[in-house]
C-alpha atoms as a PDB file:
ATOM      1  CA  UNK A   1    -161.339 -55.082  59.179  1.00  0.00           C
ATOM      2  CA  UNK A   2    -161.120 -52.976  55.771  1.00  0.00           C
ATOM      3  CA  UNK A   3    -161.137 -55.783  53.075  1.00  0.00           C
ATOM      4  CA  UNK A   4    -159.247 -59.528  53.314  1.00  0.00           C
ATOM      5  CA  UNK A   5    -158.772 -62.088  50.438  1.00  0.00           C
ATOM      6  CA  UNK A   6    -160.186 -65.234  51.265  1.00  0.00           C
ATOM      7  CA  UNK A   7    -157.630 -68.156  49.870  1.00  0.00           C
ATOM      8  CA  UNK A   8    -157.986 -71.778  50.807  1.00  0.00           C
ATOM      9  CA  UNK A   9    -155.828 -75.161  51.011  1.00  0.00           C
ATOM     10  CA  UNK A  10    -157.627 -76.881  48.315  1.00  0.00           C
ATOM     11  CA  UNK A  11    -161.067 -76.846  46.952  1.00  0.00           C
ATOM     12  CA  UNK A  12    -163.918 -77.827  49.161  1.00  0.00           C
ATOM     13  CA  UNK A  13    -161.598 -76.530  52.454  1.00  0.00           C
ATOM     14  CA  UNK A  14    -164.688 -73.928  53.664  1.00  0.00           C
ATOM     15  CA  UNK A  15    -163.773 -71.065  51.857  1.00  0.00           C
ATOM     16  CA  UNK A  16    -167.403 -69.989  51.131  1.00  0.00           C
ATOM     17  CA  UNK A  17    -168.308 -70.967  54.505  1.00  0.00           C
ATOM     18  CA  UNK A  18    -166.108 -69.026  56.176  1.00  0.00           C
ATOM     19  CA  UNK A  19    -166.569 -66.210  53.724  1.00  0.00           C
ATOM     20  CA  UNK A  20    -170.079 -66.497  54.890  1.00  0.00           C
ATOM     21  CA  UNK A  21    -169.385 -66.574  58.411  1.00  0.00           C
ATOM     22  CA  UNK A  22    -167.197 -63.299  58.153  1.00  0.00           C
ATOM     23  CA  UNK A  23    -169.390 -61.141  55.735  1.00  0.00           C
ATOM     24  CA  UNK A  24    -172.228 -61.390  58.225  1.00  0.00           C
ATOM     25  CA  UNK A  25    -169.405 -60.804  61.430  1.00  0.00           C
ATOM     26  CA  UNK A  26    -168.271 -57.722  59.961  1.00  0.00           C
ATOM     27  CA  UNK A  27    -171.410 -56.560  58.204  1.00  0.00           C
ATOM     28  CA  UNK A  28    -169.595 -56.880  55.131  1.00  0.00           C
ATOM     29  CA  UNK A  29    -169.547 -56.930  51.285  1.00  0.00           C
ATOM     30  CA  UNK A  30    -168.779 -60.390  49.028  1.00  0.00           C
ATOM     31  CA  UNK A  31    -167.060 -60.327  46.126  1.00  0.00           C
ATOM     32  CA  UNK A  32    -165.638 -63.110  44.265  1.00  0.00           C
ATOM     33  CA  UNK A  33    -164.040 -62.010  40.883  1.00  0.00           C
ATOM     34  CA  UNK A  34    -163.619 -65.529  39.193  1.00  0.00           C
ATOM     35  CA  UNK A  35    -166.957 -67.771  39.423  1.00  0.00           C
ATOM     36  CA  UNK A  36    -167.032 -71.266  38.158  1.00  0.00           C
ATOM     37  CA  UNK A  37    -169.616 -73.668  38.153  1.00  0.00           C
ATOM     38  CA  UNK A  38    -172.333 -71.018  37.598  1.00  0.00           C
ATOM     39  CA  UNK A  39    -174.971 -73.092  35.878  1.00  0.00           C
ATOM     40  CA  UNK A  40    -175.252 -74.937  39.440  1.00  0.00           C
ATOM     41  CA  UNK A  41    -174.868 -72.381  41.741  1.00  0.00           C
ATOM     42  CA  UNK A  42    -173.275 -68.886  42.284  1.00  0.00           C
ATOM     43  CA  UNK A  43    -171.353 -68.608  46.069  1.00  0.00           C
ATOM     44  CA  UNK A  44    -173.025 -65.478  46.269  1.00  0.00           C
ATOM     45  CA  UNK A  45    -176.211 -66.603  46.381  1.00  0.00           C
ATOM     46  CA  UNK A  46    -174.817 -69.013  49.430  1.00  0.00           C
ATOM     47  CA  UNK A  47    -173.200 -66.518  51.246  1.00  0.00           C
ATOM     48  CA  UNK A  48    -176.568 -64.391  50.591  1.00  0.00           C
ATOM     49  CA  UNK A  49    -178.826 -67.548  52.073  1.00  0.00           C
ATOM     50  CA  UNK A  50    -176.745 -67.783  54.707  1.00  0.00           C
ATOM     51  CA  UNK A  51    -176.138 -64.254  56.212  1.00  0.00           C
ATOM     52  CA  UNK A  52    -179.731 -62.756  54.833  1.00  0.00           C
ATOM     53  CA  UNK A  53    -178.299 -59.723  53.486  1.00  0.00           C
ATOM     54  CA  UNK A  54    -179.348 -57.397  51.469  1.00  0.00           C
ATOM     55  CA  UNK A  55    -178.228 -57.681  46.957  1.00  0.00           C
ATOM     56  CA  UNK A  56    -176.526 -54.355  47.299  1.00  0.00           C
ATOM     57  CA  UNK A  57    -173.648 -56.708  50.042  1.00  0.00           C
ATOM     58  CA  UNK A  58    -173.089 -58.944  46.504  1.00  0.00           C
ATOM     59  CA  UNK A  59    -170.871 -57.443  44.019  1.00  0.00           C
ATOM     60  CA  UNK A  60    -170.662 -59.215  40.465  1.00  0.00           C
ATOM     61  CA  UNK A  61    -168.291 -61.492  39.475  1.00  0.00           C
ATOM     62  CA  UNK A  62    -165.785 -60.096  37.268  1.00  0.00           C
ATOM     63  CA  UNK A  63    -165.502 -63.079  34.957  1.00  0.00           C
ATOM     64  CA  UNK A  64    -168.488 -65.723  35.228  1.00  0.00           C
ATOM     65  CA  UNK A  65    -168.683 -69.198  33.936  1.00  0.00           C
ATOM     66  CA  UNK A  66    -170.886 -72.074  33.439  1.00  0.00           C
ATOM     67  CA  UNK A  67    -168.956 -75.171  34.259  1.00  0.00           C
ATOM     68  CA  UNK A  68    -167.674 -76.153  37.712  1.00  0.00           C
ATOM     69  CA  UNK A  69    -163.995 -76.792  36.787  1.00  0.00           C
ATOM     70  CA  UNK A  70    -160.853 -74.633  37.332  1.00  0.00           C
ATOM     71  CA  UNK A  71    -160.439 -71.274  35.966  1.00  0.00           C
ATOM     72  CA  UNK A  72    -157.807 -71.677  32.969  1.00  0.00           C
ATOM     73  CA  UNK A  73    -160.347 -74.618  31.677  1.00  0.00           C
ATOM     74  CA  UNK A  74    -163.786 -72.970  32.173  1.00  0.00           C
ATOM     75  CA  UNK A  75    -162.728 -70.145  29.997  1.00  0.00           C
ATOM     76  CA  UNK A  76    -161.181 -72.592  27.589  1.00  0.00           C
ATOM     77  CA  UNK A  77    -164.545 -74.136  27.205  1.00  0.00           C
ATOM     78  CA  UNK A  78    -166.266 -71.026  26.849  1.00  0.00           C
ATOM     79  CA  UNK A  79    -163.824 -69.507  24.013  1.00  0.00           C
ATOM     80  CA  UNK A  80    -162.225 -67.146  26.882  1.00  0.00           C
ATOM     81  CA  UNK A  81    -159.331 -66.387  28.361  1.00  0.00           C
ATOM     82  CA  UNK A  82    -159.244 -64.350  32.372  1.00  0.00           C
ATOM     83  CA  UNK A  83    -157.177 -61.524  32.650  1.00  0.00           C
ATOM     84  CA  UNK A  84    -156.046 -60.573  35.661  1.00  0.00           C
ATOM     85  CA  UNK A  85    -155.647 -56.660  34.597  1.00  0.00           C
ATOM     86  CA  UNK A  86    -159.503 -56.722  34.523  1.00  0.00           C
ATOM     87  CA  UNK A  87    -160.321 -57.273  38.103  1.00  0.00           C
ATOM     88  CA  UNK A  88    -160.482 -54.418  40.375  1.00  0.00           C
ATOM     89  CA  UNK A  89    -161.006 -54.566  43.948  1.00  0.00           C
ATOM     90  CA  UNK A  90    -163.825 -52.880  44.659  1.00  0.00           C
ATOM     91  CA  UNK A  91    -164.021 -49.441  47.168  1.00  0.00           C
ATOM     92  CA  UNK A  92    -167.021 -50.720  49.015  1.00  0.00           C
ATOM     93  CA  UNK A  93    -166.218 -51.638  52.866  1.00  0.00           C
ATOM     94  CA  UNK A  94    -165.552 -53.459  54.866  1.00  0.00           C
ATOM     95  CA  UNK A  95    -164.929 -56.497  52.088  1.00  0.00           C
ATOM     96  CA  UNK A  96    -164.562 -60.123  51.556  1.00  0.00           C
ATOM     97  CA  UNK A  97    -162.890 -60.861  48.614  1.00  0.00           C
ATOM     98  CA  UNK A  98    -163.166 -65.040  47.820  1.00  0.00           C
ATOM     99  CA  UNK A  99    -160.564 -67.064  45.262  1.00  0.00           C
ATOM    100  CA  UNK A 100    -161.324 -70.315  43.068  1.00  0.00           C
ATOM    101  CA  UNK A 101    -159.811 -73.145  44.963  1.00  0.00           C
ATOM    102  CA  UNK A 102    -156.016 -72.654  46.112  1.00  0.00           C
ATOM    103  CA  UNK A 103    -153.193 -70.702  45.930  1.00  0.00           C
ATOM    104  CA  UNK A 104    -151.646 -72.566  42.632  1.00  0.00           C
ATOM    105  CA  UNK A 105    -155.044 -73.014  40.468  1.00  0.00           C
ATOM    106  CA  UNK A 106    -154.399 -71.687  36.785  1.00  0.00           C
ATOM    107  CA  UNK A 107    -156.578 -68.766  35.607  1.00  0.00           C
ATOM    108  CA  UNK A 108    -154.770 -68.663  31.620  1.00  0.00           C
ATOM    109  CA  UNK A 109    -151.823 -69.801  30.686  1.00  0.00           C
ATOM    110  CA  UNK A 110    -149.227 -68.008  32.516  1.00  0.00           C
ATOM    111  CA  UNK A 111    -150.903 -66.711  35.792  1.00  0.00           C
ATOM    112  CA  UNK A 112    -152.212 -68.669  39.340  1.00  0.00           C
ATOM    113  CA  UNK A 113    -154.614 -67.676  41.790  1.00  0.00           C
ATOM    114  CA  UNK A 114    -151.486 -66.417  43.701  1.00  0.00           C
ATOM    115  CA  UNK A 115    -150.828 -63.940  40.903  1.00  0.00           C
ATOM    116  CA  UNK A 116    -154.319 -62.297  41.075  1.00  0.00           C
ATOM    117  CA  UNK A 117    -153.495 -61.945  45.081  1.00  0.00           C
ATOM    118  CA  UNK A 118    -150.645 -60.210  44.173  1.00  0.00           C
ATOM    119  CA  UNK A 119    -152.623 -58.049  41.493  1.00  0.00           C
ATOM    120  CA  UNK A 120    -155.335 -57.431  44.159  1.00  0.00           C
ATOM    121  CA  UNK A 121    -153.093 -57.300  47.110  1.00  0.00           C
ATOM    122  CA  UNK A 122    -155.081 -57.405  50.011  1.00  0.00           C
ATOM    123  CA  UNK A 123    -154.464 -59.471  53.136  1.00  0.00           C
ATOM    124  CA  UNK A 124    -154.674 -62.850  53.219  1.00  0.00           C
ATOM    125  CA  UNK A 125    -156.467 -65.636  55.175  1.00  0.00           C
ATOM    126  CA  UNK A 126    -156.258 -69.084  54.558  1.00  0.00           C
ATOM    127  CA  UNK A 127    -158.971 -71.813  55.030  1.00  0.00           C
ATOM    128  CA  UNK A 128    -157.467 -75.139  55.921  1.00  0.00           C
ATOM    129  CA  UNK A 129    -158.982 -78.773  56.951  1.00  0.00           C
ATOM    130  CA  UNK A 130    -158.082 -79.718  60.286  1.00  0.00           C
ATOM    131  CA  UNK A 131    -157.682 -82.974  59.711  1.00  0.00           C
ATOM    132  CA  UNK A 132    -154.844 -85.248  57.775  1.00  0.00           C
ATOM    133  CA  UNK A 133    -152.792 -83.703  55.368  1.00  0.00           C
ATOM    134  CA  UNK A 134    -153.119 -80.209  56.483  1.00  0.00           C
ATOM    135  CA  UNK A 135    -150.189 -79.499  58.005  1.00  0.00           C
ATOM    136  CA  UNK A 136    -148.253 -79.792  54.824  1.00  0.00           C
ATOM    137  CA  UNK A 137    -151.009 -78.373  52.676  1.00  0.00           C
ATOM    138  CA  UNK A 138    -151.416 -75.605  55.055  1.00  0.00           C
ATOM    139  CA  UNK A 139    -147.365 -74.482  55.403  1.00  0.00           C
ATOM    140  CA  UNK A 140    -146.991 -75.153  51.856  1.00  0.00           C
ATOM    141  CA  UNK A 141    -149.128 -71.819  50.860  1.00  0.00           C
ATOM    142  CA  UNK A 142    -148.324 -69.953  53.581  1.00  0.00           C
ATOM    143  CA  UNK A 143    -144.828 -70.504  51.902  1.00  0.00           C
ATOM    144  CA  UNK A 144    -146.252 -69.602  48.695  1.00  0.00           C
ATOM    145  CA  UNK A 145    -147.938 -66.389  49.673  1.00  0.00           C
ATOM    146  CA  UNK A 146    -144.763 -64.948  51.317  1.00  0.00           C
ATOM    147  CA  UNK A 147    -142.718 -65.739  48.760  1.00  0.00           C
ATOM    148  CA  UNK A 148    -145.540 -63.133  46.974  1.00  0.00           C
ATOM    149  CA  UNK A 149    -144.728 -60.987  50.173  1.00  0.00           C
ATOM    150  CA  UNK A 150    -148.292 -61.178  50.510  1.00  0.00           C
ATOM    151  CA  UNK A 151    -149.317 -60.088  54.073  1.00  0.00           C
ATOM    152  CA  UNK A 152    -150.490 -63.493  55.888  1.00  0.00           C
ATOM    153  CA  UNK A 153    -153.095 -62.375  58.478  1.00  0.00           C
ATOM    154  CA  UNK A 154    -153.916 -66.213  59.550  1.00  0.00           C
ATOM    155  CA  UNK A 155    -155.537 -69.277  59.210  1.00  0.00           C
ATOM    156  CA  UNK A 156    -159.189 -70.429  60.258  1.00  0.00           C
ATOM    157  CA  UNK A 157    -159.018 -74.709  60.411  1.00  0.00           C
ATOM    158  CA  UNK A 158    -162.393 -75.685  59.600  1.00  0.00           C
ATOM    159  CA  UNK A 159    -163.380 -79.603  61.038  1.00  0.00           C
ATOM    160  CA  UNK A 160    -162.938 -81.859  64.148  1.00  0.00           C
ATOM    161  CA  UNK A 161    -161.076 -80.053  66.782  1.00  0.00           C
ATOM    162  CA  UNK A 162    -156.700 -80.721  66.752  1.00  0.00           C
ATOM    163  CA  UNK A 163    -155.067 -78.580  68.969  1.00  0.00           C
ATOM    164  CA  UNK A 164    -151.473 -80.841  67.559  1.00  0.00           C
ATOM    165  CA  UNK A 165    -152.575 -79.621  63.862  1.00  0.00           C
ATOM    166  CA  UNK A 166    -152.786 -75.862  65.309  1.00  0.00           C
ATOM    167  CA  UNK A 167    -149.608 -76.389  67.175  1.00  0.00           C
ATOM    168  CA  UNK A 168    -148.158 -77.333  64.332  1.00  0.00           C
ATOM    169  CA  UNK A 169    -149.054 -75.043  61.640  1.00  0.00           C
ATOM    170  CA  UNK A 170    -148.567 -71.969  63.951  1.00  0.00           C
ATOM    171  CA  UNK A 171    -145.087 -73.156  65.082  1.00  0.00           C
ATOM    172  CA  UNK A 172    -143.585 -74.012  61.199  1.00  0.00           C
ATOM    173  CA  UNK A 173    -145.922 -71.309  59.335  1.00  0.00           C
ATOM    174  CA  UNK A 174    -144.921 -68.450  61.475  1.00  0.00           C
ATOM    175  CA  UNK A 175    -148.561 -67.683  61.360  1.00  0.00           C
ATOM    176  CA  UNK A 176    -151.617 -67.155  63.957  1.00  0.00           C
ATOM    177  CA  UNK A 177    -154.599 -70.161  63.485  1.00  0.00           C
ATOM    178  CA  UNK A 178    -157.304 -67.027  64.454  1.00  0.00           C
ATOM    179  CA  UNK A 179    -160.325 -69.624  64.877  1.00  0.00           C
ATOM    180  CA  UNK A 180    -161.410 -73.479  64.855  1.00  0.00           C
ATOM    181  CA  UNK A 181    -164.969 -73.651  63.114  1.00  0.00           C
ATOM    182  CA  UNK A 182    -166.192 -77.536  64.561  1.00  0.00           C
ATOM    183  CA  UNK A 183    -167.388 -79.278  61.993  1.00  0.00           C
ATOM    184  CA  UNK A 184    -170.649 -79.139  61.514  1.00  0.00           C
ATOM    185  CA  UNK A 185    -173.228 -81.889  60.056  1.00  0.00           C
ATOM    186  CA  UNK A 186    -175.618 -78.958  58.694  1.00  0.00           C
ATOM    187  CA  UNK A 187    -174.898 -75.434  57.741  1.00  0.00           C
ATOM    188  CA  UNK A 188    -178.330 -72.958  58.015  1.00  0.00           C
ATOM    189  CA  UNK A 189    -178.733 -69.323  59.172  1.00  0.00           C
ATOM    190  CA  UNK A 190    -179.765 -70.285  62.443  1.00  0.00           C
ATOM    191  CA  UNK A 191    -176.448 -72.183  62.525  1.00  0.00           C
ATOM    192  CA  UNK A 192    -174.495 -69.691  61.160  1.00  0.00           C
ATOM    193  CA  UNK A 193    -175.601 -66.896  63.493  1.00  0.00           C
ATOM    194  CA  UNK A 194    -174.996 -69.153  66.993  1.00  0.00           C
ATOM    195  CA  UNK A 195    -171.097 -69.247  65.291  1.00  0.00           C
ATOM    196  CA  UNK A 196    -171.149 -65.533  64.657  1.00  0.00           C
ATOM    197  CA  UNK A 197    -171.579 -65.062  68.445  1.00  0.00           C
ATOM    198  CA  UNK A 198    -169.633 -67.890  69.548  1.00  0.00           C
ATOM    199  CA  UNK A 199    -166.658 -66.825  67.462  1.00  0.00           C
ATOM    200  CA  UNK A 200    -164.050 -64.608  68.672  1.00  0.00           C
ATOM    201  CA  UNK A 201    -162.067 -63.748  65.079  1.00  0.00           C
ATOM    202  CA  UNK A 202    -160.061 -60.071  65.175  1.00  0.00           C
ATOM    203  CA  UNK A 203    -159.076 -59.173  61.805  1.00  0.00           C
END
């Protein structure tokens, strides 16, 4: 592995878990470019709790800010506007590069998440649910992304175990599910390094 987008389904799919679960596989650096939500917490910081690495494995956020809503709005709030042009993808190696929510969430008034992808154009790998719903979630940006001719490494279903759901979204998605992550009631460390070991993801 060399350096991999991170994209999810929705908001709340796992994306920072997963992140998390891959920067400490692979030994590698984090960098998420667009941060929201900052005056709660920064996903850094989580994915630097949870794989005890050192700062230098934590690059800076390329645009930063304070309230935990989408992109376009957060800089609207804060008198700022994201341009994609800005964000660089960093040389360090191997990286994990995380996005704001999914494929389709504004960052101004003319570009998506998808269009920084493109900008950045890295491989992707999409975090879905495994429950309800995500068959059509999950095919619907895998559509999206090669319509970008984006290069769709897989998707990692985070939840309950459903081998129909895998079936499913490998079959109409044209795509490789490269890991089920049970779900888990608590998320620590400890937990986190049993996965690492248990988890047999080839990127």
């Amino acid at each position: 592995m060399h350096k991999v987008f991170i994209t999810g389904t929705d908001t709340g799919v796992g994306k920072t878990f997963i992140s998390s679960l891959l920067v400490k596989k692979f030994n590698a650096y984090y960098f998420k470019p667009i941060q929201t939500g900052s005056r709660e917490e920064l996903d850094s910081k989580t994915v630097q709790y949870l794989t005890g690495l050192e700062d230098k494995y934590f690059l800076s956020a390329t645009y930063l800010f304070k309230e935990p809503v989408s992109p376009h709005l957060a800089a609207k709030i804060e008198n700022r506007e994201i341009d994609i042009k800005d964000i660089y993808c960093p040389n360090e190696t191997p990286l994990i590069v995380e996005g704001a929510g999914g494929v389709f969430v504004p960052l101004n008034k003319k570009f998506f998440m998808l269009d920084l992808m493109k900008h950045l154009d890295l491989p992707i790998l999409v975090v879905a649910r495994s429950t309800l719903g995500t068959i059509n979630h999950t095919l619907l940006t895998i559509k999206a992304l090669k319509r970008k001719n984006l290069d769709v490494l897989g998707v990692i279903l985070n939840g309950p175990l459903n081998q129909e759901n895998k079936i499913a979204i490998e079959y109409y998605g044209k795509v490789k599910v490269l890991a089920e992550i049970p779900w888990l009631e608590v998320i620590t460390p400890s937990v986190l390094d049993s996965l690492v070991n248990e988890i047999d993801i080839d990127l």
